[in-house]
Structure formats: structure tokens, C-alpha cells
Protein backbone atom coordinates (compact mmCIF):
# COMPACT_ATOMS: atom_id res chain seq x y z
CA UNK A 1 46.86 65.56 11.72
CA UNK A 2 43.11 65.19 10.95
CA UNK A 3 44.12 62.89 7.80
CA UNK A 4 46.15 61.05 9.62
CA UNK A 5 43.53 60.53 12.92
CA UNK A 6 40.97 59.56 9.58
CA UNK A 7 43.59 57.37 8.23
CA UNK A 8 44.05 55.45 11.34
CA UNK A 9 40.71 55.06 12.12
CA UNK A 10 39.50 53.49 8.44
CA UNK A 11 42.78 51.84 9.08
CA UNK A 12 41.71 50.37 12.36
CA UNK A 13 38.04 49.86 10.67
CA UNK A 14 39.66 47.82 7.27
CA UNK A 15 41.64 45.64 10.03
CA UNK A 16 39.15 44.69 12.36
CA UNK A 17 36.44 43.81 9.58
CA UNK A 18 39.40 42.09 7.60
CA UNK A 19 40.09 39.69 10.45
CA UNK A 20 36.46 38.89 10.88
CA UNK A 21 36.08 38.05 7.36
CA UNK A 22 38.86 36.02 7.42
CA UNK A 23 37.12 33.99 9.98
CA UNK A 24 33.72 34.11 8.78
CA UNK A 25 35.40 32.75 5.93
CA UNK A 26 37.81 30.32 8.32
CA UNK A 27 34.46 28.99 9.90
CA UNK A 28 32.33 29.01 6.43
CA UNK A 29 34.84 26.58 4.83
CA UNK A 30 36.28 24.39 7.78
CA UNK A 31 31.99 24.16 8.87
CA UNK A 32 31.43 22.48 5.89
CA UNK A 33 34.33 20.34 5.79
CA UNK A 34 33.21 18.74 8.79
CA UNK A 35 30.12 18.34 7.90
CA UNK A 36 30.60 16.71 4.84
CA UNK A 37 33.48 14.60 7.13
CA UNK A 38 30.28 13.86 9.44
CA UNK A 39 27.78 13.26 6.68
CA UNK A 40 30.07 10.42 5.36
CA UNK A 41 30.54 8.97 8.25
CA UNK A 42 27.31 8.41 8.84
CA UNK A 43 26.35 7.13 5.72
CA UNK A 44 28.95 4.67 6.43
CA UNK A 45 27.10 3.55 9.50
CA UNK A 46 24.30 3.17 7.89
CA UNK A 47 25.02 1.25 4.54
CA UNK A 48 27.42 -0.66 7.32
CA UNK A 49 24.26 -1.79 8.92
CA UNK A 50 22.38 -2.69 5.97
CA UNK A 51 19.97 0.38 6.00
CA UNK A 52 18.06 1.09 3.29
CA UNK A 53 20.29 3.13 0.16
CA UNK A 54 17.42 5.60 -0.50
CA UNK A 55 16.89 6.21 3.40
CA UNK A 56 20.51 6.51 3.73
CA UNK A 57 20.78 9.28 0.84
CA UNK A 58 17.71 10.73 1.81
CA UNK A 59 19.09 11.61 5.53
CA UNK A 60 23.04 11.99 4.43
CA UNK A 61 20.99 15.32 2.21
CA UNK A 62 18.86 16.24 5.62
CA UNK A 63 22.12 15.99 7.76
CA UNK A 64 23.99 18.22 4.81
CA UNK A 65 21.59 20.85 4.90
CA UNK A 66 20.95 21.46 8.22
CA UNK A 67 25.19 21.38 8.96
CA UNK A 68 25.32 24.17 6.06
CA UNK A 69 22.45 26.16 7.77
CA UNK A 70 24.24 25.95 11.35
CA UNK A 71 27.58 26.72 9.85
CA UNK A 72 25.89 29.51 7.51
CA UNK A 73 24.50 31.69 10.64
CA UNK A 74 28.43 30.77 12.49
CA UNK A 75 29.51 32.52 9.68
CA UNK A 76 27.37 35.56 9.50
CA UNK A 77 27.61 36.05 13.27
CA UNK A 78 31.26 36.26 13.82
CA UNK A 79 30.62 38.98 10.75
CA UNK A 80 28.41 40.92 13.38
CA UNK A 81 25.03 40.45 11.71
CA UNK A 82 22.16 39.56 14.09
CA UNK A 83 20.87 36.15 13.66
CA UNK A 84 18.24 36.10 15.99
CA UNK A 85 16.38 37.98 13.58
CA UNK A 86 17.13 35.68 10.66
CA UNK A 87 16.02 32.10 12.72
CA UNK A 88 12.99 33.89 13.29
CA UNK A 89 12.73 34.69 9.82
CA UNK A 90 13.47 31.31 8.42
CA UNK A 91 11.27 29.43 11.09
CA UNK A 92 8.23 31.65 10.08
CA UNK A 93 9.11 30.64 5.80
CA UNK A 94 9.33 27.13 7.21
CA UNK A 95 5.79 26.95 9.19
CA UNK A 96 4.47 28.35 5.84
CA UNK A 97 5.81 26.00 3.45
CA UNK A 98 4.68 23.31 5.95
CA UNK A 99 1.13 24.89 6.05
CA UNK A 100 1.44 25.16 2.22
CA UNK A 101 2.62 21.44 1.63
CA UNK A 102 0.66 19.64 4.69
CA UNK A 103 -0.39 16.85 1.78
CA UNK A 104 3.15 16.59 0.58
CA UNK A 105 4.73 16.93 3.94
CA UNK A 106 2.15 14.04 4.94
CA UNK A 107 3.45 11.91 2.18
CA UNK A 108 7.28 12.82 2.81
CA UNK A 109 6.50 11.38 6.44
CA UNK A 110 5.58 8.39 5.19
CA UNK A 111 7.82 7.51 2.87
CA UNK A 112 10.33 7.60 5.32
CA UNK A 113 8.20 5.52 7.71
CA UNK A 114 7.77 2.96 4.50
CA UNK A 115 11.75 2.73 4.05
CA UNK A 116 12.71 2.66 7.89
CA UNK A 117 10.03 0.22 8.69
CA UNK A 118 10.46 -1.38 5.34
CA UNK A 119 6.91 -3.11 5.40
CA UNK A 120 8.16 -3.95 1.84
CA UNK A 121 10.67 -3.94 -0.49
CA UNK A 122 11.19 -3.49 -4.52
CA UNK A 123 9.68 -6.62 -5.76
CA UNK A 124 7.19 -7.41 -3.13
CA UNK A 125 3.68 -8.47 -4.80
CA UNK A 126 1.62 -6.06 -2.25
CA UNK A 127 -2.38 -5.08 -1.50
CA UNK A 128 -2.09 -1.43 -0.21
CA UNK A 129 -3.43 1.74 -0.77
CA UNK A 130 -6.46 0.54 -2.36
CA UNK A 131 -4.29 -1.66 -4.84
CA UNK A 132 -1.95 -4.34 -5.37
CA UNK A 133 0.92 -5.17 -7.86
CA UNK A 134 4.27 -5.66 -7.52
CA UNK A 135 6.12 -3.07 -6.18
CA UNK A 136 8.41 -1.20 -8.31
CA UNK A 137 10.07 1.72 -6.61
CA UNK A 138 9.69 3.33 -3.24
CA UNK A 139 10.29 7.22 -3.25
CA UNK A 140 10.32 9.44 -0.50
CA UNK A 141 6.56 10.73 -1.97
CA UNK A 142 5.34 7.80 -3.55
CA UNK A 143 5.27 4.31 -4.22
CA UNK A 144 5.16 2.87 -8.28
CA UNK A 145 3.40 -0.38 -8.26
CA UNK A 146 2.73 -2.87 -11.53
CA UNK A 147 -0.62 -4.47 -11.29
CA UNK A 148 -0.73 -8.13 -12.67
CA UNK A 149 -2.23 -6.99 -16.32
CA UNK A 150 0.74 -4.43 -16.85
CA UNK A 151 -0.63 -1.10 -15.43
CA UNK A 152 1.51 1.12 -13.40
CA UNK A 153 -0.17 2.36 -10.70
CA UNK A 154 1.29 5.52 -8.76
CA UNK A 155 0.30 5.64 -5.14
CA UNK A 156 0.94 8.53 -2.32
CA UNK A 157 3.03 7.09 0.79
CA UNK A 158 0.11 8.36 3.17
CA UNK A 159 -2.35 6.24 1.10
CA UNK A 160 -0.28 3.21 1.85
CA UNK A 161 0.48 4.21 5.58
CA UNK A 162 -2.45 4.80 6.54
CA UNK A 163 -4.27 1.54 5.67
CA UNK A 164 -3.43 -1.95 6.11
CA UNK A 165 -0.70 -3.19 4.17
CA UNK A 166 -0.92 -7.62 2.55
CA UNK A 167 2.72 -8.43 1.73
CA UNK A 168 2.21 -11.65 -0.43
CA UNK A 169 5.69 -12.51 -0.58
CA UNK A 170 7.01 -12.29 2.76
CA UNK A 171 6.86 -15.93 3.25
CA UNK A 172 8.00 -18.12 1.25
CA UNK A 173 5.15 -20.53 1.00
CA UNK A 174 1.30 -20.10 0.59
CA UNK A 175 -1.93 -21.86 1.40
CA UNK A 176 -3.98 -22.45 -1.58
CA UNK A 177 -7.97 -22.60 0.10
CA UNK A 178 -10.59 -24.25 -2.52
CA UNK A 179 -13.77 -25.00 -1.63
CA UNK A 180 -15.51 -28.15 -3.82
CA UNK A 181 -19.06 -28.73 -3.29
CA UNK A 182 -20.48 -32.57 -4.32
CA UNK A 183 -23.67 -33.36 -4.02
CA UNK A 184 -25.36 -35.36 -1.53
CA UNK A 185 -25.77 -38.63 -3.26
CA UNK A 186 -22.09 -39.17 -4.10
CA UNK A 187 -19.79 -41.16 -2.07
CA UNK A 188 -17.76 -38.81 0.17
CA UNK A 189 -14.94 -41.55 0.51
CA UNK A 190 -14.39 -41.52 -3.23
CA UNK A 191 -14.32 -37.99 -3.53
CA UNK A 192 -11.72 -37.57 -0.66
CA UNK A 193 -9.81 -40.40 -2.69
CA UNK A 194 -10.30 -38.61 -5.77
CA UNK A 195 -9.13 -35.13 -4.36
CA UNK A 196 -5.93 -36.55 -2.98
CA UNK A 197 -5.23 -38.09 -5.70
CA UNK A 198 -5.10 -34.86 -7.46
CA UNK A 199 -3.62 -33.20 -4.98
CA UNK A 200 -0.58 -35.44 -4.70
CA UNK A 201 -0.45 -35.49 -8.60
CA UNK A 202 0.95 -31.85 -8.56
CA UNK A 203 4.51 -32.05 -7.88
CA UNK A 204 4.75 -28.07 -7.05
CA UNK A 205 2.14 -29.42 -4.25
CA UNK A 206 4.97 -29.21 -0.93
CA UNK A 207 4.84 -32.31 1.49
CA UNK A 208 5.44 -29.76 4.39
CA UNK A 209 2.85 -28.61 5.53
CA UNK A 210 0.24 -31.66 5.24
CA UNK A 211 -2.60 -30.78 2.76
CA UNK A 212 -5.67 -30.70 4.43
CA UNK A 213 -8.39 -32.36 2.35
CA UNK A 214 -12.31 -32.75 4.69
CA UNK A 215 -15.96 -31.86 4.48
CA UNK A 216 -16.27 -28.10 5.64
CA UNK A 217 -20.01 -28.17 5.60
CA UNK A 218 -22.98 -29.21 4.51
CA UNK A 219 -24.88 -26.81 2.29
CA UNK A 220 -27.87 -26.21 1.02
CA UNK A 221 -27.42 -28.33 -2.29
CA UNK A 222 -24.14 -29.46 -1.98
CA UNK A 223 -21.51 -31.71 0.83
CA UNK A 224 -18.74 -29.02 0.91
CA UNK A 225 -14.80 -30.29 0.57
CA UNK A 226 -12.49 -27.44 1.63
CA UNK A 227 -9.14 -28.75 -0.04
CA UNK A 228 -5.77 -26.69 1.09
CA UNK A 229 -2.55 -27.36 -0.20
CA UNK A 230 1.00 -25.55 0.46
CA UNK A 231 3.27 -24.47 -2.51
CA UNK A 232 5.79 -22.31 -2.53
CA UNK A 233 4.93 -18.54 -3.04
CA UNK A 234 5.65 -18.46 -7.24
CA UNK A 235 3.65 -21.10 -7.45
CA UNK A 236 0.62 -20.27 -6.31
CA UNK A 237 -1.53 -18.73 -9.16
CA UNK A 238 -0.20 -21.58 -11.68
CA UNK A 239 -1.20 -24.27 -9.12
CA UNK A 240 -4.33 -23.22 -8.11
CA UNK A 241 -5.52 -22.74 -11.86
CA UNK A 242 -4.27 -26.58 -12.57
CA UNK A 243 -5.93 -27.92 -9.58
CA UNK A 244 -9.19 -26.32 -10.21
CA UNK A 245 -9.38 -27.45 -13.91
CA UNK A 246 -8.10 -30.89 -13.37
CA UNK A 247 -10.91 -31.42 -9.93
CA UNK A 248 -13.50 -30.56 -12.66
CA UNK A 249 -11.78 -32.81 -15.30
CA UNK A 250 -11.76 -35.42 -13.06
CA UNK A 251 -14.67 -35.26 -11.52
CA UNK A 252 -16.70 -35.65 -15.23
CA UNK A 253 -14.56 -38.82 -15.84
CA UNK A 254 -15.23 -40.30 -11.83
CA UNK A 255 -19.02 -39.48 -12.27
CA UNK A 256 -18.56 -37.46 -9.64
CA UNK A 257 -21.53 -34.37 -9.70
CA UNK A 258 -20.67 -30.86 -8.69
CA UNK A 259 -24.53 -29.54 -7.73
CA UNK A 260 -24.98 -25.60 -8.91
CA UNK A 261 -28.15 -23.67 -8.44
CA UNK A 262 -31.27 -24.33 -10.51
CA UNK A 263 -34.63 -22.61 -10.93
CA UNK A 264 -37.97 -24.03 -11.87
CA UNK A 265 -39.87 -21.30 -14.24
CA UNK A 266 -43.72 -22.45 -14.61
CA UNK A 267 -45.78 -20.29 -17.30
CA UNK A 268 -49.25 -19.83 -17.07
CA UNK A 269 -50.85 -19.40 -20.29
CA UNK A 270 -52.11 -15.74 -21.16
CA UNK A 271 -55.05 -17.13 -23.07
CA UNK A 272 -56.93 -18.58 -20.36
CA UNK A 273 -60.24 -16.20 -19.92
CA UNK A 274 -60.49 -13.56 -17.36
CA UNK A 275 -62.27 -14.45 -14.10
CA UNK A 276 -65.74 -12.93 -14.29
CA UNK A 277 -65.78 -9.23 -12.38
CA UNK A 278 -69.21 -9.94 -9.47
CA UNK A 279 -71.52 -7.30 -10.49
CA UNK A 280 -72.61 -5.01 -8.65
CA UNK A 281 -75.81 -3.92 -7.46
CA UNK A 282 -77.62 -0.84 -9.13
CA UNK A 283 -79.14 1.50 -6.74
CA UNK A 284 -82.84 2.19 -7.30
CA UNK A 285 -83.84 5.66 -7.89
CA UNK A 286 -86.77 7.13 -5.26
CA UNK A 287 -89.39 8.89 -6.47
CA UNK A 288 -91.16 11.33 -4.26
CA UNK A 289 -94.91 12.30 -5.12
CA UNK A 290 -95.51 16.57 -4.22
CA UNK A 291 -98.42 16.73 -2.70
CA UNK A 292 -101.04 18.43 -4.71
């Protein structure tokens, strides 16, 4: 009888542990079904409303993990184990890795700032972070940038974020501001003439907006034109190299002068003699007489 009482009672045990396997195992495997279900879904939203792809991979995998965590601790409660014990566990590893990786957690904050916000995009000719180039590719830590002479140029997302950011090819047109100085004695109508002339030359020059071509100021040794034309976005390095080279061009073959600073060096000869030193007077000596 006492095998049999034993035999019922491992009996009873092996039942009652089976059947909450079974649904730890039920609950481990239908958990992250649905979450995968969800995760999908989601992602669907999101590339549905034109989100970003790397923002929508990089919080499908935040959305996967945590599901799998919840549906982890579902799991190992219905087994019996206490979980309170474990989130406590977990949340203390998790203010330690955040206390270990404050820089990187920085950075990781924003990068996904840079592609929610999207001040920028892959292509983007940018000033940030104490650079600019075109921007490459936008991680989650960093952003790779080219720089105009070919350098790539690795820069931390919080370096970006927390500066101000020059998108140069957000619009599609740009101002081109040069400043031509004349000088005094040359006719300012001619010059005007002149610089619209070249201006209207260009044919990258746009219509729309109206160049604006007057005297800014007048300077110390010069009548200042400010000359600003509109081109389209590509085309302002090659047009404001032409313009400058064909003003000075131009200029040589009007007559017109373009003043720049001079300096008037006078030598004085080193073999001129010395001024004569005043001399000075030479105290006279007292003598003193001892009385006999």
C-alpha cells in the first residue's frame, strides 16, 4: 500500500507538472507567433506610410524583443517560477548597461531622432557635426559622410543632434552672393551694364527669382557691387566659379579696375650718422683743507 500511496503521488506530481509544461510550452510558442503576427503588421503600417526602412527595421527588432521577453516570463510563470524576482533582476542588468553605455545610448537616441525627424536623407550635401559632405548612410549610431575631396568622415548621431544642422539640398535652388568691389573713379552705370551682361550670359543663371545686381556699400577703397543670382542647387559651385573668372576677365578687357589693398614702405638709409649724445656735465670734486 505504501508503493502504491508513493506511486500515486509521483503520479499526481508527473501529471500536474506535465500539464503545465504543456502550457508553458502552449504559451511559449503561440506568444511568439503573435508577436511575430504583430511585428509584421506593423512594419506594414509603417513602410505603408512611407516611414523610413532602417527606422522601420530598427523598431520591428525593439517590438520583437520585448514580445519574446513578455511571452518568456508568461512562460516561466505558468511553470511556477517567481518572476518578480527575475524583472527585478533584469531591470537592475539594464540600469547597468545603460550606466555603462550612457555615450552609446546617447548616440542610439539620436539616431532614431535623425531617421524619425529625417533632418536629412542619403544624399543630402550637409554641414553638421562639425563637418559637411554628402551624406552617405544613416545608422542607428552614426552617420558616414563624404567630404567634397573624397574623405569619409564618420560622425556620432549626438554630434549631429546636438548642433545645428545646414541641409544644402533641401531646396531646389540657391542664391549665389558675390561681392565686386570697383573703384571710385569708374563709371558705376557701366559696371552694372557690364555685370548683367555677365550675369544673363550664363544660361544655368534661372530667370525666377530676379538677379539682384546694386551697390552694397561704399568702402574704404572700393564702390561695392553685391551681385546675386539663382541657379538651381547642382549648379551652384560650377556657376559661381564661371561668374567669378569671367567678372575678372571682363573687367581687364572693359578697363574696368578692381582696387585691392596697397602699402607704401619708405626706407631710411642706415648710413646716415648718429645724432650726437648731449654731454653731460662732470661733477667737480671738493677738496676740504684739515685744519692744522
Amino acid at each position: 500500500m505504501e508503493f502504491e500511496f508513493t506511486s500515486d503521488i509521483i503520479l499526481g506530481y508527473i501529471t500536474t507538472y506535465s500539464i503545465k509544461i504543456i502550457t508553458a510550452i502552449a504559451i511559449f510558442i503561440i506568444g511568439k507567433w503573435l508577436s511575430g503576427r504583430v511585428v509584421a503588421i506593423l512594419k506594414k503600417l509603417m513602410e505603408k506610410n512611407k516611414v523610413d526602412p532602417t527606422l522601420t527595421g530598427f523598431a520591428g527588432n525593439i517590438l520583437h524583443a520585448l514580445a519574446l521577453t513578455f511571452v518568456v516570463i508568461a512562460a516561466l510563470s505558468q511553470l511556477g517560477i517567481e518572476t518578480t524576482s527575475l524583472a527585478a533582476i533584469l531591470a537592475a542588468a539594464g540600469l547597468a548597461i545603460g550606466l555603462a553605455l550612457q555615450g552609446s545610448l546617447s548616440n542610439f537616441a539620436a539616431g532614431f531622432m535623425i531617421i524619425a525627424f529625417r533632418p536629412f536623407k542619403a544624399g543630402d550635401y550637409v554641414e553638421a557635426g562639425g563637418t559637411a559632405g554628402v551624406v552617405e548612410e544613416i545608422t542607428i549610431f552614426t552617420t558616414k559622410m563624404r567630404t567634397p575631396d573624397n574623405k569619409t568622415v564618420i560622425v556620432p548621431n549626438n554630434s549631429i543632434t546636438d548642433g545645428v544642422i545646414t541641409n544644402y539640398s533641401t531646396k531646389p535652388t540657391r542664391r549665389i552672393d558675390l561681392v565686386i568691389g570697383v573703384g571710385y573713379d569708374d563709371d558705376l552705370k557701366k559696371v552694372k551694364k557690364t555685370l548683367t551682361k555677365i550675369v544673363e550670359s550664363d544660361e544655368r543663371v534661372l530667370n525666377t527669382p530676379e538677379t539682384v545686381i546694386a551697390v552694397s556699400a561704399l568702402a574704404d577703397s572700393s564702390v561695392n557691387f553685391v551681385v546675386r543670382p539663382w541657379v538651381k542647387s547642382a549648379d551652384y559651385w560650377p556657376v559661381l566659379f564661371d561668374l567669378t573668372e569671367n567678372i575678372k576677365i571682363t573687367f581687364d578687357k572693359e578697363g574696368i579696375s578692381i582696387p585691392f589693398p596697397q602699402r607704401d614702405l619708405h626706407i631710411i638709409d642706415g648710413t646716415a650718422p648718429a645724432p650726437k649724445k648731449a654731454a653731460t656735465p662732470k661733477s667737480k670734486a671738493k677738496t676740504t683743507k684739515k685744519a692744522a
